[in-house]
Protein backbone atom coordinates (compact mmCIF):
# COMPACT_ATOMS: atom_id res chain seq x y z
CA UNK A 1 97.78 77.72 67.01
CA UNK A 2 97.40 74.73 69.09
CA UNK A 3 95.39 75.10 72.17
CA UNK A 4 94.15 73.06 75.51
CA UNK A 5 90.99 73.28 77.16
CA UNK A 6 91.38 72.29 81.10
CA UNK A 7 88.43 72.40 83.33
CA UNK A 8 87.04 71.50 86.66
CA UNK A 9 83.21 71.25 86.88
CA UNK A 10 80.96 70.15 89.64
CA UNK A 11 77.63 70.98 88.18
CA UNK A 12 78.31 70.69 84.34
CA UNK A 13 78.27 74.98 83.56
CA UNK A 14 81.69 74.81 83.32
CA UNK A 15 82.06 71.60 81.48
CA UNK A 16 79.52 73.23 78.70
CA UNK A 17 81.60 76.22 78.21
CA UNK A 18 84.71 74.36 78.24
CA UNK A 19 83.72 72.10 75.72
CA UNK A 20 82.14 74.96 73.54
CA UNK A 21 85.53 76.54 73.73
CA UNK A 22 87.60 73.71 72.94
CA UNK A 23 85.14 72.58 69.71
CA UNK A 24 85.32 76.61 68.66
CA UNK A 25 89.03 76.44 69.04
CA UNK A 26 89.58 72.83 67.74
CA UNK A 27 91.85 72.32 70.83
CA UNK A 28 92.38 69.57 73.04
CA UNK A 29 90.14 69.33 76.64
CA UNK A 30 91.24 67.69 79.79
CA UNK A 31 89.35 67.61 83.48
CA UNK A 32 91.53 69.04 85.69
CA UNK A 33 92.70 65.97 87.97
CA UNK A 34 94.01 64.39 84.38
CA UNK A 35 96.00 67.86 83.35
CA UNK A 36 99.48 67.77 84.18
CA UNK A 37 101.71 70.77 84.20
CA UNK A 38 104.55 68.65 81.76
CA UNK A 39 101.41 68.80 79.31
CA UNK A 40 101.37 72.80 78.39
CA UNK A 41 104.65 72.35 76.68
CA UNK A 42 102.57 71.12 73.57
CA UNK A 43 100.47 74.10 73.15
CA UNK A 44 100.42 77.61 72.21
CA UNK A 45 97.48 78.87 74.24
CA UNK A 46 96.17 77.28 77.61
CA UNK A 47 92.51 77.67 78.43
CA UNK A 48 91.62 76.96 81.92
CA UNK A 49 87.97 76.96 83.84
CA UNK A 50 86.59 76.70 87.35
CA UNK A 51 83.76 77.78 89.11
CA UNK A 52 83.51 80.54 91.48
CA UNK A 53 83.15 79.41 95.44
CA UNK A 54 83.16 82.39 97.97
CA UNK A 55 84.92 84.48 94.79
CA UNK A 56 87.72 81.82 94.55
CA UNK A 57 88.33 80.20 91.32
CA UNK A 58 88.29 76.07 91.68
CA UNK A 59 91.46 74.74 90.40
CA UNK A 60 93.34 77.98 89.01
CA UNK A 61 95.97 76.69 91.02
CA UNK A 62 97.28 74.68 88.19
CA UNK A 63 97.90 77.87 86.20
CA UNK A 64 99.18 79.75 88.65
CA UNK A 65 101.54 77.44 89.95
CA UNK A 66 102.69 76.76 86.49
CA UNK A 67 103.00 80.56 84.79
CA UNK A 68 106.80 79.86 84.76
CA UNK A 69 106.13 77.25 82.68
CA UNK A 70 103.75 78.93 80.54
CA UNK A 71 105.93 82.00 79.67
CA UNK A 72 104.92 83.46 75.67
CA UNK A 73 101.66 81.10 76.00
CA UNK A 74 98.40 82.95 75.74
CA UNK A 75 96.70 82.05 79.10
CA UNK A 76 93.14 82.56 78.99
CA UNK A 77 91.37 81.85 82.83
CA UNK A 78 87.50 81.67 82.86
CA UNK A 79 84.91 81.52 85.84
CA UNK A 80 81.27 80.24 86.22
CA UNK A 81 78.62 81.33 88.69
CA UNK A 82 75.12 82.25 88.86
CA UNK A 83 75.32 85.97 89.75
CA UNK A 84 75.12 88.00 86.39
CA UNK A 85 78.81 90.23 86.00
CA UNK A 86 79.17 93.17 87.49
CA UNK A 87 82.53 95.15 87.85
CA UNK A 88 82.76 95.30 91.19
CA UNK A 89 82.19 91.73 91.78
CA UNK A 90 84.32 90.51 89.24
CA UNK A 91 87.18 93.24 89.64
CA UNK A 92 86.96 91.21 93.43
CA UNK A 93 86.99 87.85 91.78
CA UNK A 94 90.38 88.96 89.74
CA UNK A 95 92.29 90.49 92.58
CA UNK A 96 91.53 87.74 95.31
CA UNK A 97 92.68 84.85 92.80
CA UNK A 98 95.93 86.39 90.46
CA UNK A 99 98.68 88.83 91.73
CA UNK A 100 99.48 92.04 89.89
CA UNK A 101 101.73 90.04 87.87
CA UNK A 102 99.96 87.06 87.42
CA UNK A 103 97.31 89.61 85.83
CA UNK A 104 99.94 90.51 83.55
CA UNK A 105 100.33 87.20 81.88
CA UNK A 106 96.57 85.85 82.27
CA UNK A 107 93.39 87.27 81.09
CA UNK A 108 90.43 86.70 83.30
CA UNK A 109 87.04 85.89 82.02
CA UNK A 110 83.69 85.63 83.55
CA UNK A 111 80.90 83.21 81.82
CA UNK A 112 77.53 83.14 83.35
CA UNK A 113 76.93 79.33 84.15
CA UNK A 114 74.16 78.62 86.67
CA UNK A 115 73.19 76.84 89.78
CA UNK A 116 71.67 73.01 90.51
CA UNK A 117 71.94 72.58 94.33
CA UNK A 118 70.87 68.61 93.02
CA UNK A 119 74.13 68.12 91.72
CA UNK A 120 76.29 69.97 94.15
CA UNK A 121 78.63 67.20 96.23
CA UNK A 122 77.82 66.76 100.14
CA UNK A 123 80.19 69.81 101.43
CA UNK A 124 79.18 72.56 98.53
CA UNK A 125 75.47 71.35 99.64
CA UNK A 126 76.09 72.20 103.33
CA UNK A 127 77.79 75.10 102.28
CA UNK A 128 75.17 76.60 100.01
CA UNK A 129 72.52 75.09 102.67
CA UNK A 130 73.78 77.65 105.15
CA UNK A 131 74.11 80.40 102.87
CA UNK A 132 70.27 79.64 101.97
CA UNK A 133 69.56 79.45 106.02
CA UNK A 134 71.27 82.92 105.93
CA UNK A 135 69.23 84.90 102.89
CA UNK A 136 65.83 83.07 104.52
CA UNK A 137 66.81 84.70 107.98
CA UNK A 138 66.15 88.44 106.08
CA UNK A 139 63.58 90.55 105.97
CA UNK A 140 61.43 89.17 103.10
CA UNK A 141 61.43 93.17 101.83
CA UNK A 142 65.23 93.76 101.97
CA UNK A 143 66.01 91.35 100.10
CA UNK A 144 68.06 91.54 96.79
CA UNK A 145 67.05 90.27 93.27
CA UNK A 146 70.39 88.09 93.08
CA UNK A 147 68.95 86.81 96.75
CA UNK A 148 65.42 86.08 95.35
CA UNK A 149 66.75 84.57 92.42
CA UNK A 150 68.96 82.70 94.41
CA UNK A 151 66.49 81.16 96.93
CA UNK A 152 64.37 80.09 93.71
CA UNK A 153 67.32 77.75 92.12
CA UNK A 154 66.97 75.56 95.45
CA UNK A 155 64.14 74.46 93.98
CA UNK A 156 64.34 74.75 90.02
CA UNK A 157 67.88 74.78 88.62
CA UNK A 158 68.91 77.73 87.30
CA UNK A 159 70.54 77.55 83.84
CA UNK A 160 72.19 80.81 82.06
CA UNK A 161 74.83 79.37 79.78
CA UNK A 162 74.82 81.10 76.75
CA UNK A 163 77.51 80.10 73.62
CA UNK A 164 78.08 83.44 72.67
CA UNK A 165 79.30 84.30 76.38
CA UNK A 166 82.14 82.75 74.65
CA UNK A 167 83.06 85.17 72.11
CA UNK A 168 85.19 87.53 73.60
CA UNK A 169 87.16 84.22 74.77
CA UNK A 170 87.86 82.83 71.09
CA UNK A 171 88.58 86.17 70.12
CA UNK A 172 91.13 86.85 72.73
CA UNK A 173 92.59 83.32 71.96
CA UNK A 174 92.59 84.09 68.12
CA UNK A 175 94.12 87.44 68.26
CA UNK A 176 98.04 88.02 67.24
C-alpha cells in the first residue's frame, strides 16, 4: 500500500506525529502549502494532520474539498492540541469539521500534541493572549485543571507527544 503523509504545523506537534506516521508507514510526507490535490492519485491511503484552533482542524480543507477525488482511498484525518481527549470534546471536534458523509469516508483521529505560545505566529499569539486574559479574569478557585495547566504552558512549553498515540493510526491504515 502506498501512502502520503500531508501536514500543516505551526508549533512542530503535528510535524512530529506526521513524520512518525509517515517513517511507520514508509509513505511519502508533504507540508500542506506543497500538497496538491492532482497528487492523491498516486496513493492508496492519504494521511492528513492539522492542529485544532477553536475545535477547527487547520487545513482539512484539502481533504474535504478533494473526497471526490479520493473515492476507495483510505483517508485517515488526525488533530493536535493540548487538552487530553475526551468524548465530548472530540465528538465536537468531528461534527464541526466533516459532514455525516464526509464521516463516512474519513476516520478522525485525535493525537495529544502540546502547546509553545514561543512559537505560535503573531495572530495565534493574540489569540491565545486573550484567551489567557480570559482564564486569568476567574476566580483563582473555579478554575479547571485543563485551565491551570493551560495558564502554566505560557510560561514552560507543554509537550505530550507520545509515538504510540500513533498506533491506532497505523493500524487503521494497515487494516484490509
Amino acid at each position: 500500500m502506498k501512502a502520503v503523509v500531508i501536514y500543516k504545523s505551526e508549533t512542530g506537534f503535528t510535524k512530529k506525529y506526521a513524520e512518525w506516521i509517515a517513517r511507520e508507514l514508509g509513505a511519502d510526507i508533504f507540508e500542506a502549502p506543497k500538497a496538491k490535490a492532482d497528487m492523491f492519485d498516486a496513493y492508496d491511503a492519504v494521511i492528513y494532520g492539522g492542529c485544532l484552533r477553536a475545535a477547527g482542524i487547520s487545513g482539512a480543507r484539502l481533504i474535504k474539498n478533494n473526497l471526490g477525488r479520493l473515492q476507495g482511498k483510505k483517508i485517515a484525518v488526525f488533530a493536535t492540541g493540548a487538552s487530553p481527549p475526551r468524548e465530548g470534546v472530540l465528538d465536537e471536534v468531528i461534527n464541526r469539521n466533516f459532514t455525516p458523509e464526509q464521516r463516512a469516508s474519513i476516520k478522525f483521529f485525535y493525537l495529544r500534541g502540546g502547546f509553545d505560545y514561543g512559537k505560535l505566529k503573531p495572530m495565534s499569539k493574540f489569540l491565545m493572549t486573550l484567551l489567557k486574559w480570559k482564564i486569568m479574569s476567574k476566580d483563582k478557585e473555579k478554575l479547571t485543571a485543563d485551565e491551570k495547566g493551560m495558564l502554566a504552558a505560557y510560561d514552560k512549553p507543554a509537550d505530550f507527544t507520545k509515538k504510540e498515540n500513533i498506533n491506532e493510526l497505523i493500524g487503521y491504515i494497515r487494516s484490509e
